[in-house]
Protein backbone atom coordinates (compact mmCIF):
# COMPACT_ATOMS: atom_id res chain seq x y z
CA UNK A 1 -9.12 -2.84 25.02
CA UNK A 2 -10.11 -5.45 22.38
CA UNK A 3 -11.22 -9.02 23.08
CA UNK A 4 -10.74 -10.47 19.58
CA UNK A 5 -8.54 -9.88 16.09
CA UNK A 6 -9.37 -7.01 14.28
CA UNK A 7 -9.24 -7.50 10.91
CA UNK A 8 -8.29 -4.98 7.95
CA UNK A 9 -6.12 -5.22 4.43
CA UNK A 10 -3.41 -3.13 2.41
CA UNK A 11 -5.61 -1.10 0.16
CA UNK A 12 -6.29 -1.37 -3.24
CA UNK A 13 -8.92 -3.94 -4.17
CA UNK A 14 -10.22 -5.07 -6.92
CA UNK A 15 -11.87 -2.77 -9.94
CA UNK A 16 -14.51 -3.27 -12.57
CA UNK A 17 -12.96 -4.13 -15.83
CA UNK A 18 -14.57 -1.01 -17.52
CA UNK A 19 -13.12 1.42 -14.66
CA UNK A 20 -9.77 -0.13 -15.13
CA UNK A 21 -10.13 0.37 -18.96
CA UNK A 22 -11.24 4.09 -17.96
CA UNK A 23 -8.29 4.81 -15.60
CA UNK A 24 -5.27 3.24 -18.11
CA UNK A 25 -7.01 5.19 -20.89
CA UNK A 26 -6.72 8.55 -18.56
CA UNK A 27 -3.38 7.61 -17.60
CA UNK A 28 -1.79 6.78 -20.93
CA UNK A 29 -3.13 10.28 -22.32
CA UNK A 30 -5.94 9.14 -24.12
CA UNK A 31 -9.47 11.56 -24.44
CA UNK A 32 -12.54 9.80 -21.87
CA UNK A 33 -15.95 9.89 -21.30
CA UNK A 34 -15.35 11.79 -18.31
CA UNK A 35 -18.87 11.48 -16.99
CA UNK A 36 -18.74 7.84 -17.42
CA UNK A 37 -15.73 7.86 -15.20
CA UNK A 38 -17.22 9.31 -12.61
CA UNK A 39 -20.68 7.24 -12.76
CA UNK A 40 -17.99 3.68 -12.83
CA UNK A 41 -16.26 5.45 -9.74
CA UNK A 42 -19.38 6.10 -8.14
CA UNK A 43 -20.78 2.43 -8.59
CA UNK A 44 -17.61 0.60 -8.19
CA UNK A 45 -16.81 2.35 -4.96
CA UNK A 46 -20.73 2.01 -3.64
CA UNK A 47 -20.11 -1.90 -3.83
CA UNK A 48 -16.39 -2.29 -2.64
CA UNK A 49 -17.15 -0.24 0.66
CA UNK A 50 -20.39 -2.28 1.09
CA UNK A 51 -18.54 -5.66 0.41
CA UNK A 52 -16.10 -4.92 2.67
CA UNK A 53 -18.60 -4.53 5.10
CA UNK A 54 -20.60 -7.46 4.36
CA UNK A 55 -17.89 -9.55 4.30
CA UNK A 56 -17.15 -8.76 8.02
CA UNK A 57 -13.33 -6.70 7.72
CA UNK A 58 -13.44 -4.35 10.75
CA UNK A 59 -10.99 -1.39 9.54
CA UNK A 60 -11.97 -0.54 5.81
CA UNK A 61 -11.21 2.31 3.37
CA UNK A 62 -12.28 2.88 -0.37
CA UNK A 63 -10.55 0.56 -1.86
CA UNK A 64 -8.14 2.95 -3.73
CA UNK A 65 -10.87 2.85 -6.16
CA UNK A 66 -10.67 6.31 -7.84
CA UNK A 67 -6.73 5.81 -8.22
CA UNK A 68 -5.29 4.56 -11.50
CA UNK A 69 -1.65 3.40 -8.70
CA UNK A 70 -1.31 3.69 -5.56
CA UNK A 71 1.62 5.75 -5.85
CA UNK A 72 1.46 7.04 -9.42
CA UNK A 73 -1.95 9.13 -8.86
CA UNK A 74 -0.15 11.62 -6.95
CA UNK A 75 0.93 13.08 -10.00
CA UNK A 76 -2.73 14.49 -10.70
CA UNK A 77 -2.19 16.60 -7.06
CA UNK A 78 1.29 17.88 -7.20
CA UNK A 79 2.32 19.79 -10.39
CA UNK A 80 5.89 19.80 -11.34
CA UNK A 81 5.79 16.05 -13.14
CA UNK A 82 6.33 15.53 -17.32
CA UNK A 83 7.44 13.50 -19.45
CA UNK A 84 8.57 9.80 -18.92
CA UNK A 85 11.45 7.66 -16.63
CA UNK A 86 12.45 4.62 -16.95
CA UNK A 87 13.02 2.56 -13.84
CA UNK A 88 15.20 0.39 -13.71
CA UNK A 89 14.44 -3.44 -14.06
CA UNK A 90 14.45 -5.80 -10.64
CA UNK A 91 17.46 -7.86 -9.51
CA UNK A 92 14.70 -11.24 -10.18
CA UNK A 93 14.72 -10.20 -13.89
CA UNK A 94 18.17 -9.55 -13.53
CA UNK A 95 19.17 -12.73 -12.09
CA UNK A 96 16.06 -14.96 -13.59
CA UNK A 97 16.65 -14.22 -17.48
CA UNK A 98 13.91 -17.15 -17.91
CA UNK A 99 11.56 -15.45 -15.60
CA UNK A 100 11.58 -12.21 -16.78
CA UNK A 101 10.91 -13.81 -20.28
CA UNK A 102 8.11 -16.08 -19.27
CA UNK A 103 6.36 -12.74 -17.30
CA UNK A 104 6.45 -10.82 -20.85
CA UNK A 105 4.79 -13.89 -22.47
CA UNK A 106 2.15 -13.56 -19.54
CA UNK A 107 1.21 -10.02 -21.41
CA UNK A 108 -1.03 -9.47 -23.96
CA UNK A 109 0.58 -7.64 -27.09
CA UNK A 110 -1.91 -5.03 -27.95
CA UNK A 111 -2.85 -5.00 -23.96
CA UNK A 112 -2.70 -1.60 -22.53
CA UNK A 113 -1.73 -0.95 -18.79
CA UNK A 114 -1.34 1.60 -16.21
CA UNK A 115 2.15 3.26 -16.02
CA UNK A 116 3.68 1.05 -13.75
CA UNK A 117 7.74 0.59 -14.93
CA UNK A 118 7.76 4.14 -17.00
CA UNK A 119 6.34 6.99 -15.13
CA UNK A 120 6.55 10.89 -15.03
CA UNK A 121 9.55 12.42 -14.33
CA UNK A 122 9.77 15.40 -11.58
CA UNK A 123 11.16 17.65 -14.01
CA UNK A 124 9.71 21.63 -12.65
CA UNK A 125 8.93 22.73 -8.87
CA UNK A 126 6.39 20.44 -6.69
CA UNK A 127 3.32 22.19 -5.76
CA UNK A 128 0.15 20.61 -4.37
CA UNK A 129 -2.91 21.78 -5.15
CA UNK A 130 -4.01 24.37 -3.43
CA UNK A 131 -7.76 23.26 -3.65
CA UNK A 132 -6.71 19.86 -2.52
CA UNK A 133 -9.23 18.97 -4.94
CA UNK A 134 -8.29 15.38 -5.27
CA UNK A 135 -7.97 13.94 -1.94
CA UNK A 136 -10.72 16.12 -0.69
CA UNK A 137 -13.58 14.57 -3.86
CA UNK A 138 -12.07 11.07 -2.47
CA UNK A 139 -12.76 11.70 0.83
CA UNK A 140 -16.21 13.16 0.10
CA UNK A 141 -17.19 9.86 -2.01
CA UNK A 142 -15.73 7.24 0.81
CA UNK A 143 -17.71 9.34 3.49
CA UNK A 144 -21.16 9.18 1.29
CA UNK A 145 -20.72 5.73 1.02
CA UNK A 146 -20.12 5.16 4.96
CA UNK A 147 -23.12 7.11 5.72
CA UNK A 148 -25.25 5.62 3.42
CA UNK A 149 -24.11 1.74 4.97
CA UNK A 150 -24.42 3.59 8.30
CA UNK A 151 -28.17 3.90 7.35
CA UNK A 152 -28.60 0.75 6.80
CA UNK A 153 -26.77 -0.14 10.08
CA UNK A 154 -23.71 -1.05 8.54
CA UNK A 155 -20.72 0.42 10.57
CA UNK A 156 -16.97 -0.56 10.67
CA UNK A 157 -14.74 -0.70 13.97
CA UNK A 158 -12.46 1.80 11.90
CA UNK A 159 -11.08 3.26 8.55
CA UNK A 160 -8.33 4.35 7.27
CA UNK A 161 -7.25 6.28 4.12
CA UNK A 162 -3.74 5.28 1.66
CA UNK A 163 -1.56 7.96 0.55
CA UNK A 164 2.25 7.48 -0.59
CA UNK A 165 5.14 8.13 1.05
CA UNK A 166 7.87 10.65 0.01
CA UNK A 167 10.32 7.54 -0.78
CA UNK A 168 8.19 5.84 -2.90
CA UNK A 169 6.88 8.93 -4.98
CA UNK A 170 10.53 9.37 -5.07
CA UNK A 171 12.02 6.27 -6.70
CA UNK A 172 9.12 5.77 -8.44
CA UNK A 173 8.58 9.02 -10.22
CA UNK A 174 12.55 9.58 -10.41
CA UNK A 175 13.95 13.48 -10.23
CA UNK A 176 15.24 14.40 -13.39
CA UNK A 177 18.35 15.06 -13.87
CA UNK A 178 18.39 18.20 -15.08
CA UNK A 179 15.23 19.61 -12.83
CA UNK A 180 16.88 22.82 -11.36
CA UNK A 181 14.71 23.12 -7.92
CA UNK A 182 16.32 20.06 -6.58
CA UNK A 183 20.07 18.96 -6.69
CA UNK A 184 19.88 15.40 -5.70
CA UNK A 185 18.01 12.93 -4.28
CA UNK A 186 17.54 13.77 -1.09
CA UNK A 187 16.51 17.55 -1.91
CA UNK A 188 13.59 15.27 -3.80
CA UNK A 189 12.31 13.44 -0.89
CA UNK A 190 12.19 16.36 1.42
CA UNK A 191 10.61 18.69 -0.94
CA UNK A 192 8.30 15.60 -1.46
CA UNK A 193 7.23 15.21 2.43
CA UNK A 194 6.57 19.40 2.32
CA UNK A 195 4.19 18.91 -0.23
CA UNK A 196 2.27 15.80 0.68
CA UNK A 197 2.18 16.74 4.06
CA UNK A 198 -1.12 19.10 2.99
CA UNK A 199 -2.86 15.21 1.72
CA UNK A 200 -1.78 13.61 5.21
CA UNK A 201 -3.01 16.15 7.16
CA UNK A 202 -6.27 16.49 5.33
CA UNK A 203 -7.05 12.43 5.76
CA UNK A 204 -6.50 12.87 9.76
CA UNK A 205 -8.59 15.80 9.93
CA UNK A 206 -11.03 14.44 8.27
CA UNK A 207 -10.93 11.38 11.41
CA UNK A 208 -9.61 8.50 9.16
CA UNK A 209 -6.77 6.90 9.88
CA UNK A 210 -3.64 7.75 7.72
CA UNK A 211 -1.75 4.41 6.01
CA UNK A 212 1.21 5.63 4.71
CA UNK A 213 2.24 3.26 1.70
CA UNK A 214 5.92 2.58 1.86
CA UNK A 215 7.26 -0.12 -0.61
CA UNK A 216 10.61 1.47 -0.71
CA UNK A 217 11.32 0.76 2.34
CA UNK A 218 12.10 -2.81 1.59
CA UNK A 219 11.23 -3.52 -2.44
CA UNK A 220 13.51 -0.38 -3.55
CA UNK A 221 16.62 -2.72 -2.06
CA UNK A 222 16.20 -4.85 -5.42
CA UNK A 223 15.17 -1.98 -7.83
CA UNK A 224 16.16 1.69 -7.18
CA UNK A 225 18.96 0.58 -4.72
CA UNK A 226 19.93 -2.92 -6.75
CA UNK A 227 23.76 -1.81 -7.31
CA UNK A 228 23.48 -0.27 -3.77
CA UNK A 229 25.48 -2.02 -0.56
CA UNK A 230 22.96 -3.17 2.45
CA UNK A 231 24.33 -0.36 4.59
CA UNK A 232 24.05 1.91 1.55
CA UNK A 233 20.27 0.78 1.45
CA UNK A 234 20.00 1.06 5.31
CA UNK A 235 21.01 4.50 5.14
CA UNK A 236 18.40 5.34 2.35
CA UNK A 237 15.79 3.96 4.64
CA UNK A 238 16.66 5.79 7.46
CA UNK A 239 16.65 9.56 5.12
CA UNK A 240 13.19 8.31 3.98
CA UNK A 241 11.67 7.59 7.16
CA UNK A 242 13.21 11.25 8.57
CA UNK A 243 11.26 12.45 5.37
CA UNK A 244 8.42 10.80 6.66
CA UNK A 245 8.66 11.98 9.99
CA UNK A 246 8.92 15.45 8.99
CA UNK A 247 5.92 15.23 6.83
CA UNK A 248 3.84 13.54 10.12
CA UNK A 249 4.97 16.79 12.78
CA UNK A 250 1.54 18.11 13.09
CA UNK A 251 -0.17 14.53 13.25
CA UNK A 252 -0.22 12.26 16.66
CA UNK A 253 1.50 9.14 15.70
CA UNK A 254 -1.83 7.08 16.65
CA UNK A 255 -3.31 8.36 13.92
CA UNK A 256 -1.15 7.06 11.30
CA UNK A 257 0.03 3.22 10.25
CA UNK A 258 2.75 2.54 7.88
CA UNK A 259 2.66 -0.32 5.18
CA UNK A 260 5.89 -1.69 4.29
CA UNK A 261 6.55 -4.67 1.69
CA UNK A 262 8.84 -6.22 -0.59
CA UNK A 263 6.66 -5.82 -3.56
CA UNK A 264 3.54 -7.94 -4.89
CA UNK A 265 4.70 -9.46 -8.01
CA UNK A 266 4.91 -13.30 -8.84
CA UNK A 267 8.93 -13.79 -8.86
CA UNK A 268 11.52 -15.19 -6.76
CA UNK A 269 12.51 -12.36 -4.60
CA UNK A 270 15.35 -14.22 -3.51
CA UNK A 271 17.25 -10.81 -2.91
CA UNK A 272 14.54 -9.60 -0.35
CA UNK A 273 16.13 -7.86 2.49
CA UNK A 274 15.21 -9.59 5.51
CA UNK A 275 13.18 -8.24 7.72
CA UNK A 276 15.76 -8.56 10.81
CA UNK A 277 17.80 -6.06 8.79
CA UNK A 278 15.00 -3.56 8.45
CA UNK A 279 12.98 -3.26 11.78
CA UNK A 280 15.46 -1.46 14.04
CA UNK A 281 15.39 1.26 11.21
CA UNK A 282 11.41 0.83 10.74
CA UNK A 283 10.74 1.52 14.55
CA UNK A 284 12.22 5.29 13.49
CA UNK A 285 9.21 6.16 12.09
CA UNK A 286 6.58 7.98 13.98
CA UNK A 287 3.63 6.16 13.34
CA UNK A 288 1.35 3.69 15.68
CA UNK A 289 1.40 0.53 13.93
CA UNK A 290 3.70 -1.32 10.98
CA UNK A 291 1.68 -3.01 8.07
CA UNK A 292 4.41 -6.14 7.00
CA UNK A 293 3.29 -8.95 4.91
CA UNK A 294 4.41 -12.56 6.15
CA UNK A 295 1.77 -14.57 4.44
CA UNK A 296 3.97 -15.38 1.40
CA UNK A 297 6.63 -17.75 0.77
CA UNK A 298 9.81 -15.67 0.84
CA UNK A 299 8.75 -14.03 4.74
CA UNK A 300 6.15 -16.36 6.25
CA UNK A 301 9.29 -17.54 8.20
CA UNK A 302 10.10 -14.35 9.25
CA UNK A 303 7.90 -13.42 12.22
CA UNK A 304 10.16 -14.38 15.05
CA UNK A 305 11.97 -11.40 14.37
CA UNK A 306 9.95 -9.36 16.57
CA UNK A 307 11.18 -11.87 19.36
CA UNK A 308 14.76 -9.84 18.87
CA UNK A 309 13.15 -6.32 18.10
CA UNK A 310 9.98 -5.92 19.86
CA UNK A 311 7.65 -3.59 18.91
CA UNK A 312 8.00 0.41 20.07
CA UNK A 313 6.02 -0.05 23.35
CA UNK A 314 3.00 1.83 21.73
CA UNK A 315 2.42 0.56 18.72
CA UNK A 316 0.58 -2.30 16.83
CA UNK A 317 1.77 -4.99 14.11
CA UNK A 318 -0.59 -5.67 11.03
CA UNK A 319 0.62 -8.40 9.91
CA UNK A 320 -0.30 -9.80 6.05
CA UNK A 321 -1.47 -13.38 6.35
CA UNK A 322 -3.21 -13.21 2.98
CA UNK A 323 -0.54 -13.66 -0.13
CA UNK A 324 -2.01 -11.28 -2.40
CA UNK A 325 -0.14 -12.94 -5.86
CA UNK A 326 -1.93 -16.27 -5.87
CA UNK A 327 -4.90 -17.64 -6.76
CA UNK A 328 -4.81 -20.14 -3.97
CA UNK A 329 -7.29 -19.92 -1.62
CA UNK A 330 -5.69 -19.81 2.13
CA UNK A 331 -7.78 -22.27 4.85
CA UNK A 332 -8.93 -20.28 7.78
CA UNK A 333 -7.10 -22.69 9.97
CA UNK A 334 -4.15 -21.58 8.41
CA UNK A 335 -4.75 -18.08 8.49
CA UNK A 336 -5.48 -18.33 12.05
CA UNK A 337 -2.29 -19.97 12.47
CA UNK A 338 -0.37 -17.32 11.11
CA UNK A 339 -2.63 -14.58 13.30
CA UNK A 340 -1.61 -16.34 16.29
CA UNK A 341 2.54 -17.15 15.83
CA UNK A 342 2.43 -13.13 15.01
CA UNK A 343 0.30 -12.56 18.28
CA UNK A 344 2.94 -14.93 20.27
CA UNK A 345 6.25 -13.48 18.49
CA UNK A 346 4.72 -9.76 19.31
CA UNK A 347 4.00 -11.06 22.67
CA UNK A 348 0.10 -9.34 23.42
CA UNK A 349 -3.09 -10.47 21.05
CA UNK A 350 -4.35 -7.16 21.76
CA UNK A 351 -1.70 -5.38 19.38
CA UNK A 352 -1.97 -6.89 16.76
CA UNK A 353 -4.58 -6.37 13.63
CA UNK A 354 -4.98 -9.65 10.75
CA UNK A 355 -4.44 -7.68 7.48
CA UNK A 356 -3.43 -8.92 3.51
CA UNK A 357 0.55 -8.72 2.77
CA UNK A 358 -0.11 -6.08 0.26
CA UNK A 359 -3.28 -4.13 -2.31
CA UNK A 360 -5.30 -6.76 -4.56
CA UNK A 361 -5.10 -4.33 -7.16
CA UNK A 362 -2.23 -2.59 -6.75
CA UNK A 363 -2.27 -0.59 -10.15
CA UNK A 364 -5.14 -0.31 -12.51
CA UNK A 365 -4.55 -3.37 -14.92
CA UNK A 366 -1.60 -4.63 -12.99
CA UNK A 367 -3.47 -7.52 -10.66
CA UNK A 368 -2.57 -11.04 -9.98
CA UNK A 369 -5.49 -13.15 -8.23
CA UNK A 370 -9.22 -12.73 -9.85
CA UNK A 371 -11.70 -10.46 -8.20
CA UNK A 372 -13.76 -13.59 -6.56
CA UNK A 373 -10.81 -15.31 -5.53
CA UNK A 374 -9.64 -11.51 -3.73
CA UNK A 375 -12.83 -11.29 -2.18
CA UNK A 376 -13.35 -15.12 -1.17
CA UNK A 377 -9.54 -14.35 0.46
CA UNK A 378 -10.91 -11.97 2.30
CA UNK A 379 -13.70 -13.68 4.06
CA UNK A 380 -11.08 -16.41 4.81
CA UNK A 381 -9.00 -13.69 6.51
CA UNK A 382 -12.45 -12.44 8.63
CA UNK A 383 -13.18 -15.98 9.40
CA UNK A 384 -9.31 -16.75 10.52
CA UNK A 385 -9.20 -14.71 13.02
CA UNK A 386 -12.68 -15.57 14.82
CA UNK A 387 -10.54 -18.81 14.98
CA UNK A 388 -7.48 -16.95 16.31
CA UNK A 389 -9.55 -14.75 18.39
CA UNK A 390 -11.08 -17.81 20.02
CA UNK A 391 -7.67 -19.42 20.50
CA UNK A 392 -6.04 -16.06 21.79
CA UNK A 393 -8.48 -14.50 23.84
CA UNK A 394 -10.69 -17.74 25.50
């Protein structure tokens, strides 16, 4: 039983420029200095898990350093992915002509970035590697670095360990049409939870919590599912999350939170599905606490919802009360604030965990706030909910 806020984030934080250059070089093709790499991995991650530490965040992880996306990297572990999709574009670029015009000015020309809009396509048979070479090397570095802050009597309340979700991989690396293992989309997503079932179950047994990244859940609405009805949306939601749950059989639903959002970009998102719609289909999942950001504009509003749809009776809320697309600094008054209206809307202080709405970094190259200002945000969220704690708890 706790007697203050926990505090944690989404994921993905923020990388040295000359590992970002590293991973977008890897992940547009290009030849590396694969040694130098692995030495930028090595020192990047030593100093985000320490930092994390230092700065006082109770339930870390390794910052999704290694990863060039969160969701994209899985096609280095399951074979079956070539050449490229095209997604399609979002209802705010759709709808905001001038937006969508002013964010291409925001870009560089010559600039090269991860692959966030055209990605592989799942064109032969999904296979995961046997070796589970990838997520196992990522586990081994995180661990190395825990033990070595353990040494020096640095120790976190918890961790926890990102991995995508059949529904994301899914709309984000789109089936091809003419793949012949898989006839449609839902043949995708289930062949999908099969496979990265072996990367879940490898992250519990290796005692780290599992957070199961699952954008599409609410951001595919205006994307993938733009054209789509609500109720043809709700229905998508409720085959992913059965993908999910299939893909979670062998692992006790305490073991594993799930991160849902309406995407981290800088636009209006005025077509964001609102969380009232979503949580009755949400609570489907088998998982012991929901990740939901409410520390932005569009769904800071949104938290009495769970007034009308409490909580499963076992399970936490992390809400975000960090926006992770501005450079604005948020006062520890007012993320305490936020920790406590999500404590009184949930009903008990003790289930609930302060976390960020989203990752600081979500792709390689693809990051709105600057590195200080992420970790500055961060210490505002630790210090928040000592203030929330204090208010909550006596």
């Amino acid at each position: 039983m706790t007697n203050r806020i926990l505090t944690t984030h989404t994921g993905s934080l923020p990388r040295s420029p000359e590992l970002t250059r590293l991973l977008v070089a890897r992940d547009q093709g290009h030849d590396i200095d694969v040694d130098a790499l692995r030495a930028e991995t090595d020192r990047v991650l030593a100093r985000t898990v320490e930092q994390q530490l230092t700065t006082g965040l109770d339930v870390v992880n390794d910052g999704e350093v290694p990863r060039v996306g969160f969701s994209t990297y899985i096609r280095d572990r399951i074979d079956g992915f070539g050449g490229v999709g095209h997604r399609k574009p979002t209802l705010d670029s759709i709808k905001f002509p001038e937006y969508a015009a002013f964010q291409a000015r925001q870009i560089d020309e010559g600039a090269e970035f991860a692959r966030v809009w055209d990605t592989p396509l799942a064109q032969g048979l999904l296979h995961y590697d046997e070796e589970r070479a990838g997520v196992r090397s990522d586990l081994d570095a995180f661990e190395r670095e825990l033990a070595r802050n353990a040494e020096a009597g640095r120790r976190p309340a918890g961790t926890f360990v990102s991995a995508a979700t059949p529904g994301i991989v899914a709309t984000t690396l789109l089936l091809d049409e003419e793949n012949p293992h898989y006839g449609d989309h839902r043949e995708y997503v289930f062949a999908l939870a099969e496979e990265l079932r072996v990367e879940y179950e490898e992250i519990v047994a290796r005692g780290h919590t599992l957070q199961l990244d699952a954008p599409d859940l609410a951001m595919e609405r205006v994307i993938h599912f733009g054209d789509a009805t609500l109720d043809e949306f709700l229905a998508a939601v409720d085959l992913h999350v059965e993908a999910i749950n299939r893909a979670l059989r062998n692992i006790p639903k305490d073991r594993v939170r799930l991160h849902v959002c309406w995407g981290n970009w800088q636009g209006p998102h005025q077509d964001d599905v609102p969380v009232d719609e979503l949580l009755e289909h949400l609570y489907r999942a088998e998982v012991g606490a929901f990740s939901i950001p409410f520390g932005n504009p569009a769904h800071q509003h949104e938290l009495p919802a769970f007034r009308h749809h409490p909580l499963p009776d076992d399970a936490l809320l992390i809400p975000g009360v960090i926006d992770v697309t501005t450079n604005y600094l948020e006062h520890p008054q007012v993320v305490a604030n936020r920790i406590v209206e999500a404590a009184e809307a949930v009903g008990d202080p003790a289930r609930v965990i302060a976390g960020t709405d989203c990752g600081l970094a979500t792709f390689a190259s693809y990051e709105f706030v600057a590195t200080d200002v992420a970790w500055a945000k961060l210490g505002a969220l630790v210090e928040g909910a000592a203030i929330a704690s204090r208010r909550l708890f006596g």
